[in-house]
Protein backbone atom coordinates (compact mmCIF):
# COMPACT_ATOMS: atom_id res chain seq x y z
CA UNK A 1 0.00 0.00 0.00
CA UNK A 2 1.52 3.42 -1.19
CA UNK A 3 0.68 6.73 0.61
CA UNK A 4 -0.86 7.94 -2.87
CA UNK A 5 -3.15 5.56 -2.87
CA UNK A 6 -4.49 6.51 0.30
CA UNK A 7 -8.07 8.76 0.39
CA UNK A 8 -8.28 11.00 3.47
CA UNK A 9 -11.65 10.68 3.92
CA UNK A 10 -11.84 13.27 6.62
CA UNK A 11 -13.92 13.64 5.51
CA UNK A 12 -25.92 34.33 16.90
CA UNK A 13 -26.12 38.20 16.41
CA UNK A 14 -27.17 39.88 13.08
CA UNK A 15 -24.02 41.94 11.74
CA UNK A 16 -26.01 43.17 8.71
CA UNK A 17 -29.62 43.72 7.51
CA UNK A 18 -31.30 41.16 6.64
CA UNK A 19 -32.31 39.99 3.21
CA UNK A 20 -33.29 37.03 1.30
CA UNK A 21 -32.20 34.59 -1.41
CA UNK A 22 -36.05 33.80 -2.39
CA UNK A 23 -36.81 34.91 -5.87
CA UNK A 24 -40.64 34.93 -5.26
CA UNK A 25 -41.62 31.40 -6.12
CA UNK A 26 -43.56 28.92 -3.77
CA UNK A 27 -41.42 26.73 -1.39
CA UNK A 28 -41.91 23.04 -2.71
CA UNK A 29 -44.30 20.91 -0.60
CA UNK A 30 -41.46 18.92 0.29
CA UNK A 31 -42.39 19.40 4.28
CA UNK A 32 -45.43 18.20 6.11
CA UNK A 33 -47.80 21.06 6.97
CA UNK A 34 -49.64 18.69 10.02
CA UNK A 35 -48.52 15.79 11.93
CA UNK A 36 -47.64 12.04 10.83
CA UNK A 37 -48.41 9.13 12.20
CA UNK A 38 -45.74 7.11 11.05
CA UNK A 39 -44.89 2.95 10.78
CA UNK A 40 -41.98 1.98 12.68
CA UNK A 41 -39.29 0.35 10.60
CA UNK A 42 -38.02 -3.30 12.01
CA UNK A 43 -34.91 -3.56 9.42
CA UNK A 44 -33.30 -1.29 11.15
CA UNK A 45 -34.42 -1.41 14.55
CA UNK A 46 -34.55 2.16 14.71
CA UNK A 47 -37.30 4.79 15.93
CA UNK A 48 -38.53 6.70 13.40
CA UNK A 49 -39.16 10.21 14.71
CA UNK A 50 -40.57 11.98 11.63
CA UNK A 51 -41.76 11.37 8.27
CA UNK A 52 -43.79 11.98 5.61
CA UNK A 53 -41.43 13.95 4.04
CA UNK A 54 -40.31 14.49 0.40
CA UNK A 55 -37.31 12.50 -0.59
CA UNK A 56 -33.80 12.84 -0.12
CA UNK A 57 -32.86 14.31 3.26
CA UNK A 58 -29.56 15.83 5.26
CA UNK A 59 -28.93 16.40 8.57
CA UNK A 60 -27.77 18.93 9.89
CA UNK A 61 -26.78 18.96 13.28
CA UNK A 62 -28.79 18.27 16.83
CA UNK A 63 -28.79 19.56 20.42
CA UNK A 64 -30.64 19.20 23.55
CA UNK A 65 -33.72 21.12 21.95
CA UNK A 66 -33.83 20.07 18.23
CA UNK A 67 -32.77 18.14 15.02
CA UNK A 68 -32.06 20.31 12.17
CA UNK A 69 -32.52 19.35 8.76
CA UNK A 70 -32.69 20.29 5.07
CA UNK A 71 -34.26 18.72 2.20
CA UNK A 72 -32.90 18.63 -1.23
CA UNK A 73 -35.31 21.43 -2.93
CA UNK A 74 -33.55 23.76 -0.19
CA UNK A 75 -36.16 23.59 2.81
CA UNK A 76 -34.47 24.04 5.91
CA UNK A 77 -36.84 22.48 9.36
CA UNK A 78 -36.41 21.79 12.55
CA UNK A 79 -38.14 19.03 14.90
CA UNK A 80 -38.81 19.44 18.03
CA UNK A 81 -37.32 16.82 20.28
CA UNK A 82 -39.91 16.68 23.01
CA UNK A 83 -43.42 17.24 20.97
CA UNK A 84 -42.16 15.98 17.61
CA UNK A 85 -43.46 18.84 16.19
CA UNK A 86 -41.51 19.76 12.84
CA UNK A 87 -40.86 23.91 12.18
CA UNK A 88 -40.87 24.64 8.28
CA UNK A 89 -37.93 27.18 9.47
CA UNK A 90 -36.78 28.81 5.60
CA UNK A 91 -36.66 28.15 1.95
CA UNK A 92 -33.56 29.33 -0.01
CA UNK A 93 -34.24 29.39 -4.28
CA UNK A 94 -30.10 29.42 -4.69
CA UNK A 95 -29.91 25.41 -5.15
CA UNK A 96 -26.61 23.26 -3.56
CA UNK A 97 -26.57 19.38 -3.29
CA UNK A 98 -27.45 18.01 -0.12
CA UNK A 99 -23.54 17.00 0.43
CA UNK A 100 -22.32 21.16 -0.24
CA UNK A 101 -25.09 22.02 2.63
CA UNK A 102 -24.23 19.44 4.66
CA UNK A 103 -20.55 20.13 4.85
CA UNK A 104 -21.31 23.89 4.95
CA UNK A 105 -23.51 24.06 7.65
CA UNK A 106 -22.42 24.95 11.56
CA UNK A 107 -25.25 24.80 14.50
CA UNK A 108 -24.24 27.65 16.80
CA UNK A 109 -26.82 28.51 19.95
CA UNK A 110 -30.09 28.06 17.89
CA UNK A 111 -29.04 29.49 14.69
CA UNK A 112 -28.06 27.55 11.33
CA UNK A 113 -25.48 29.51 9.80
CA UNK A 114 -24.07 28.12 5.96
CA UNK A 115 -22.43 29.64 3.09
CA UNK A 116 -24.77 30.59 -0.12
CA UNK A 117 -25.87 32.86 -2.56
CA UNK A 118 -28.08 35.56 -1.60
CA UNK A 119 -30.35 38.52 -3.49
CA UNK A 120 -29.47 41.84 -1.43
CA UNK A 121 -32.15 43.97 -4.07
CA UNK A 122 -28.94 45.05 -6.48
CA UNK A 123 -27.21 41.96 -7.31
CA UNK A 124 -26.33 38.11 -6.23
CA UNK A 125 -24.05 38.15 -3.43
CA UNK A 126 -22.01 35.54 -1.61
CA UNK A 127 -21.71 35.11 2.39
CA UNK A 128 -22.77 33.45 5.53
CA UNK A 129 -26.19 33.23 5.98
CA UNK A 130 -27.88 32.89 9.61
CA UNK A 131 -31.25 31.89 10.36
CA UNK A 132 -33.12 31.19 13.45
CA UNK A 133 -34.04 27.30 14.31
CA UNK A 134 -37.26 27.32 16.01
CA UNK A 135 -39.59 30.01 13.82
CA UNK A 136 -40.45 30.16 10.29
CA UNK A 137 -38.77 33.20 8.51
CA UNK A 138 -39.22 34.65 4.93
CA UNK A 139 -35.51 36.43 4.80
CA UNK A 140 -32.34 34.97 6.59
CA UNK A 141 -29.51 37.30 7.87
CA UNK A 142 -26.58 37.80 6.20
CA UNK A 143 -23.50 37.75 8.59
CA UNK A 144 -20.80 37.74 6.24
CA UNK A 145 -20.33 38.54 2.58
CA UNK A 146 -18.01 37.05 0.92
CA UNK A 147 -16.28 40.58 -1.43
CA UNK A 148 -13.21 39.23 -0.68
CA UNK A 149 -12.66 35.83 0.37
CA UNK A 150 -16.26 34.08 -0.95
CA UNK A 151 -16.90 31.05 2.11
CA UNK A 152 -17.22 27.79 0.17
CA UNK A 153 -18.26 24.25 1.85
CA UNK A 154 -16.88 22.66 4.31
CA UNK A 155 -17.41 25.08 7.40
CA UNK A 156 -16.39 23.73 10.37
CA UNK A 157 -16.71 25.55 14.20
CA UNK A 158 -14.32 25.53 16.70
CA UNK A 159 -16.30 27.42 19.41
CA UNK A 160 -14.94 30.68 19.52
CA UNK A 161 -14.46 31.63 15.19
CA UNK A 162 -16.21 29.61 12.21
CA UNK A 163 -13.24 27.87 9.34
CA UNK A 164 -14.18 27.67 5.63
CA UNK A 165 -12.42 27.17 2.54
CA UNK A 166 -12.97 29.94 -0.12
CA UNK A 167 -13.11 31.16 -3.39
CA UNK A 168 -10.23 34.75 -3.41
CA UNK A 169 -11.22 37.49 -4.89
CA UNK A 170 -8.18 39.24 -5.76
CA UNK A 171 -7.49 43.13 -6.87
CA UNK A 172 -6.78 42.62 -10.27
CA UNK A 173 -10.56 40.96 -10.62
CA UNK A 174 -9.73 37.50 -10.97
CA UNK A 175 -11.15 34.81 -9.05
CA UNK A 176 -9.14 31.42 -7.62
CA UNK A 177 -8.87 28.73 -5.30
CA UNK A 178 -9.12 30.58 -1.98
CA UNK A 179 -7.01 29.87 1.52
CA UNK A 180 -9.10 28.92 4.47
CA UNK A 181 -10.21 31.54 6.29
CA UNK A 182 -11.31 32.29 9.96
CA UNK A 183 -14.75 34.22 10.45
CA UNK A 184 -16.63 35.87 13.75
CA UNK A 185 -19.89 34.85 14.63
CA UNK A 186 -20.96 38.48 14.18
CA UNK A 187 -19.36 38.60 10.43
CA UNK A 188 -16.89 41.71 11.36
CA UNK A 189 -13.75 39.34 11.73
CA UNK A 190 -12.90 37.81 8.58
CA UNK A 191 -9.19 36.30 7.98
CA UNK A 192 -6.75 33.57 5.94
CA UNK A 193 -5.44 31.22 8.56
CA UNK A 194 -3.38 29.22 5.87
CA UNK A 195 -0.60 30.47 3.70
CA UNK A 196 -2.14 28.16 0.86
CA UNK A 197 -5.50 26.97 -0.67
CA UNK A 198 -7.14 24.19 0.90
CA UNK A 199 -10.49 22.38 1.96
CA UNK A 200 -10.56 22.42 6.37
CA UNK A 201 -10.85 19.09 7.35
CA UNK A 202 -11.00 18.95 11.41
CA UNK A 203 -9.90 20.62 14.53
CA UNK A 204 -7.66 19.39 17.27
CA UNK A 205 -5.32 20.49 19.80
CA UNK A 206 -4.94 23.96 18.99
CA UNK A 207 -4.38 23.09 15.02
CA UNK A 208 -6.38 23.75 12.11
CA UNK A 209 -5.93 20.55 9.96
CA UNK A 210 -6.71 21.15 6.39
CA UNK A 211 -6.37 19.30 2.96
CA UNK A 212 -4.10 20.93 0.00
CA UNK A 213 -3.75 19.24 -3.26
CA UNK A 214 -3.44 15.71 -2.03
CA UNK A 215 -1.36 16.26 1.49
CA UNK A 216 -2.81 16.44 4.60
CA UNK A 217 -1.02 19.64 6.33
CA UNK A 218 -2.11 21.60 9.75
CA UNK A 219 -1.51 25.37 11.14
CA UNK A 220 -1.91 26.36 14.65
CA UNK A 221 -4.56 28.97 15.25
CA UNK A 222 -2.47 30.98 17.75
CA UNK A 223 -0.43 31.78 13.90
CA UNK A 224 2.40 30.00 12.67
CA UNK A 225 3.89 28.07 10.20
CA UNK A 226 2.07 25.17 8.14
CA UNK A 227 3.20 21.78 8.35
CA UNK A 228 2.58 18.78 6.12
CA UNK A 229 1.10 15.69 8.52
CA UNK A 230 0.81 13.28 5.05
CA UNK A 231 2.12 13.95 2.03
CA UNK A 232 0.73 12.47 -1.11
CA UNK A 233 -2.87 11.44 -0.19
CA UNK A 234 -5.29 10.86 -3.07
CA UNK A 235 -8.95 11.60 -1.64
CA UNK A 236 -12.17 10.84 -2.93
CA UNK A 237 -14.75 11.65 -0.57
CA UNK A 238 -15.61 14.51 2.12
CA UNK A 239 -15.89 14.38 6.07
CA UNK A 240 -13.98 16.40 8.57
CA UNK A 241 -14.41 14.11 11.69
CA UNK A 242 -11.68 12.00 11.39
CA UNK A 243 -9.14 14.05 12.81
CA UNK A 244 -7.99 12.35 15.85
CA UNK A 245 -5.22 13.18 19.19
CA UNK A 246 -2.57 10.81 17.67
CA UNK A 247 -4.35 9.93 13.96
CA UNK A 248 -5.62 11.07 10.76
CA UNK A 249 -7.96 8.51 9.43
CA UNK A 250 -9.03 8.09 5.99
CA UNK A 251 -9.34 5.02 3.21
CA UNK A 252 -7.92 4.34 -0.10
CA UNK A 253 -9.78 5.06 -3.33
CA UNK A 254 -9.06 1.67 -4.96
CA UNK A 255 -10.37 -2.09 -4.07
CA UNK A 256 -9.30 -3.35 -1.60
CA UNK A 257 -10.41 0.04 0.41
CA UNK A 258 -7.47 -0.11 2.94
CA UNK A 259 -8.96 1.71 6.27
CA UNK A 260 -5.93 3.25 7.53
CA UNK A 261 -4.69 5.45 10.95
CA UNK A 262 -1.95 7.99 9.55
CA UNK A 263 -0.17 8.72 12.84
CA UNK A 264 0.31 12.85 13.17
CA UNK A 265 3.41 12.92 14.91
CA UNK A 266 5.58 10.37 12.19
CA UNK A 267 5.72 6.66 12.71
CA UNK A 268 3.76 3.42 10.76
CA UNK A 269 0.05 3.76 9.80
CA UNK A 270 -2.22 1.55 11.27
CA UNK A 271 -4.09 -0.41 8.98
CA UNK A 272 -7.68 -0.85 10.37
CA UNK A 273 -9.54 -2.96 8.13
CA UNK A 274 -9.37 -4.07 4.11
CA UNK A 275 -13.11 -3.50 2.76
CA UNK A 276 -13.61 -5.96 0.11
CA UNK A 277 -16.76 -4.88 -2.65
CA UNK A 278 -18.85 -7.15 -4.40
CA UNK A 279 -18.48 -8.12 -7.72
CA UNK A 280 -22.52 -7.75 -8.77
CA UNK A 281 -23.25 -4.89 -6.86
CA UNK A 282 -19.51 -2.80 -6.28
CA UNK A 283 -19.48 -0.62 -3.15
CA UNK A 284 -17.58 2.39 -2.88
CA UNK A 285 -14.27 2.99 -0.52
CA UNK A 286 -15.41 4.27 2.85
CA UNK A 287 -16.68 7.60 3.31
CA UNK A 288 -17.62 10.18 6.08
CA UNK A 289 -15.89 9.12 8.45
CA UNK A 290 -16.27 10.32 11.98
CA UNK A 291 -14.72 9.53 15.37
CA UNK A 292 -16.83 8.96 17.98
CA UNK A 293 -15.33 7.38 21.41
CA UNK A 294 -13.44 4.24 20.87
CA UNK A 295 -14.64 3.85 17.40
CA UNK A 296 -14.46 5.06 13.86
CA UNK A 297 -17.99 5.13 12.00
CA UNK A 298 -17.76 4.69 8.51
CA UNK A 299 -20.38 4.71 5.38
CA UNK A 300 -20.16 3.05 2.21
CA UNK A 301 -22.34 2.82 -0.87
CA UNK A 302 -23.47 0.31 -2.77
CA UNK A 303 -23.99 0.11 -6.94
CA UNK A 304 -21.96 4.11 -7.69
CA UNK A 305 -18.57 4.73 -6.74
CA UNK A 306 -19.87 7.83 -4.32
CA UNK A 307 -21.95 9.49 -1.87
CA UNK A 308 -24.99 9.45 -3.50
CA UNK A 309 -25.46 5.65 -4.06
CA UNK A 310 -29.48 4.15 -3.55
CA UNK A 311 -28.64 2.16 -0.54
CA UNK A 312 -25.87 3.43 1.84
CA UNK A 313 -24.86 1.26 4.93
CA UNK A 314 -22.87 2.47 8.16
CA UNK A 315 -20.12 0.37 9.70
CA UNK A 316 -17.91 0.94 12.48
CA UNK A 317 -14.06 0.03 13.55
CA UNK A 318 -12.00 0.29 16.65
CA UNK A 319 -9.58 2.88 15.95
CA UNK A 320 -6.59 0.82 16.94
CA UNK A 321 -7.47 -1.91 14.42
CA UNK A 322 -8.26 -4.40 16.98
CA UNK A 323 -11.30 -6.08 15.24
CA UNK A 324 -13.41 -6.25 12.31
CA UNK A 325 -16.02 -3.54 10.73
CA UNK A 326 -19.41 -3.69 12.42
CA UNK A 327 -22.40 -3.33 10.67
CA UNK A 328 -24.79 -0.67 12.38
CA UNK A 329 -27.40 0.59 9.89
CA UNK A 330 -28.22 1.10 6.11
CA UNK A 331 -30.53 3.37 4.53
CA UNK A 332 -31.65 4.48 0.66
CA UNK A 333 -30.42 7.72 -0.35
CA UNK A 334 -28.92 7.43 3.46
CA UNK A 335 -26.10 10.86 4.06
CA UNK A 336 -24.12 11.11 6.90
CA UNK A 337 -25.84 10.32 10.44
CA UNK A 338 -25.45 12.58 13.20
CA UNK A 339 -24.21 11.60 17.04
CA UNK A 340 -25.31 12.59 20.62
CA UNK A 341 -24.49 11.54 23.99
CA UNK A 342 -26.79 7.79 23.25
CA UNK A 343 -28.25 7.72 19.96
CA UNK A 344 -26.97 7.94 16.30
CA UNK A 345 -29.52 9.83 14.13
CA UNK A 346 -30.09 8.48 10.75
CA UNK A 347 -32.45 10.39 7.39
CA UNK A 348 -33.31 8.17 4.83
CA UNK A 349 -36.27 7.26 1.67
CA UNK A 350 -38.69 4.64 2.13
CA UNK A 351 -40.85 3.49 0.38
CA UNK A 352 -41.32 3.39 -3.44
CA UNK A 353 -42.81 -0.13 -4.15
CA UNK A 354 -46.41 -0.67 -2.51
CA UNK A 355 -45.74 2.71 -0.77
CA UNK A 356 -45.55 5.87 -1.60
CA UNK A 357 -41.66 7.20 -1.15
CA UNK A 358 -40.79 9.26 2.07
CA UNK A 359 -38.48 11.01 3.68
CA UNK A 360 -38.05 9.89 7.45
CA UNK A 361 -35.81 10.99 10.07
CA UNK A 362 -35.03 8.37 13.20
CA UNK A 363 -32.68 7.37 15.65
CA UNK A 364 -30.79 4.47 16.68
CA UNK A 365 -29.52 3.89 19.88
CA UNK A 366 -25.18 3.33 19.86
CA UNK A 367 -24.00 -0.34 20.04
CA UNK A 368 -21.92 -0.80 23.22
CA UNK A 369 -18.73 0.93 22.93
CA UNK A 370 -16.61 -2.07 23.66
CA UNK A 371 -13.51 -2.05 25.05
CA UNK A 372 -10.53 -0.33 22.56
CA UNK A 373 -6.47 -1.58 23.89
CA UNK A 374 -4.73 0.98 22.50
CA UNK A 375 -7.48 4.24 22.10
């Protein structure tokens, strides 16, 4: 195994008026206006907690209140953890997959903040957008614009300043591959924090990791110098959970799809797992990837060699490599779950054959965590 063959799959206050990136047609009726009763799956042995919705679903984050969500015409909701209620919250016309929202969006104190295009009444901007998660609201807030460094997918948070890659602006007009960049939750703090252009791709221990061209490199916020962790590393798929105290983990991008623990510090990788594919239905290497205790969770897709496959499963591994993948869950149209404290939260379609296709949004309560020798 070579290092290029290795994927890293590491994959509020209002600071100016607000205004809105509707263009005055009706949101789709991709939300339920009433409540569901909905049919508990058994496949899964999950609870479903909502449904009836249109298909194709991401999550967005969750706290002690609510599960955020977006669906794929761009209708942002919220449901309410303790009544199941679910808040139609915003609609935004300027379309992004589900994967660009996803990686762009940060939870911060009951606002949903993500990068996108917005109509300010004189022309099509770029920023950071802010809207509240518990009311409905025709305009969102716009706490950054982007005339100099435009924020692009992923944004991460690091508690105290949001980290996004970008698209520079420079003075002589033209437009490139931007450095990542550092912004204030109120918008008036906006700077690079790397010296080159690059994709942020986790947080730890006082360092911003971040990918450029294919190495893996990391700059301290405090300032300072960059530093390559991995140098060579061919990715193919997005998640920026995998960064952990001693590792980078991430998985090759040809069969077998070595799972592998880059150590930060120099030494040997540690090879978790080889994930074989089937010949009559080919799964793809393993993508978002997040850290979570003792154990790496993992999702791969079955029939397309990405992220938006029909059926998705997610698997798990001890990080030290001390035991085979565990199967946990598998969805259609299935994006990255979400974690709390207990439960893993899963959107997915059902649906489709005798009935009609949905939406639904459930949760799954974590397998044991085991007992990890070297974590």
């Amino acid at each position: 195994m070579t290092a290029h063959r290795i994927a890293l799959s590491l994959l509020v206050a209002a600071a100016l008026p607000a205004c809105t990136d509707d263009t005055g047609s009706s949101p789709p009726d991709d939300i339920p206006s009433g409540p569901v009763a909905c049919k508990q799956n058994e496949a899964n042995n999950d609870e479903i907690l909502a449904c009836g919705f249109g298909p194709k679903l991401a999550l967005l984050g969750v706290d002690s209140g609510r599960i955020y969500a977006v669906s794929e015409p761009g209708t942002f909701f919220s449901i309410d953890r303790a009544s199941g209620t679910t808040t139609r919250l915003y609609h935004s016309q300027f379309q992004q997959s589900l994967q660009a929202r996803k990686r762009g969006t940060v939870i911060r104190d009951g606002h949903i903040l993500f990068p996108s295009n917005f109509d300010d009444g004189a022309t099509i901007s770029a920023g950071v957008l802010s809207i509240a998660g518990d009311v409905a609201q025709d305009d969102a807030t716009v706490l950054m614009r982007g005339d100099r460094f435009e924020p692009e997918p992923t944004m991460i948070d690091s508690g105290s300043l949001l980290y996004a890659s970008s698209i520079e602006h420079g003075d002589d007009f033209s437009t490139f591959s931007g450095r990542v960049i550092s912004i204030s939750y109120d918008g008036n703090h906006v700077a690079p924090v790397t010296p080159d252009y690059g994709m942020p791709i986790g947080l730890r221990s006082g360092y911003l990791y971040y990918l450029h061209d294919h190495d893996a490199k990391r700059v301290p916020l405090a300032g300072g110098a960059a530093e390559t962790v991995v140098a060579s590393i061919a990715f193919s798929a997005w998640a920026n959970d995998a960064v952990g105290d001693s590792y980078l983990y991430g998985s090759s991008d040809a069969a077998p799809y070595d799972l592998v623990g880059f150590p930060i510090m120099g030494g040997a990788p540690i090879p978790l797992a080889a994930l074989t594919s089937n010949a009559e239905i080919p799964e793809s290497p393993a993508h978002d990837l997040h850290i979570d205790g003792n154990w790496l969770y993992f999702m791969r897709s079955a029939g397309v060699d990405d992220t938006n496959s029909a059926w998705t499963s997610l698997w798990r591994i001890r990080l030290d490599g001390s035991g085979q993948p565990e199967f946990v869950a598998v969805g259609q149209e299935m994006l990255a779950p979400l974690f709390d404290e207990n439960f893993i939260y899963l959107a997915y379609n059902r649906g489709g054959y005798d009935t009609p296709l949905e939406g639904v949004i459930s949760r799954i309560a974590k397998p044991p965590m085991g007992v990890c020798k070297h974590c």
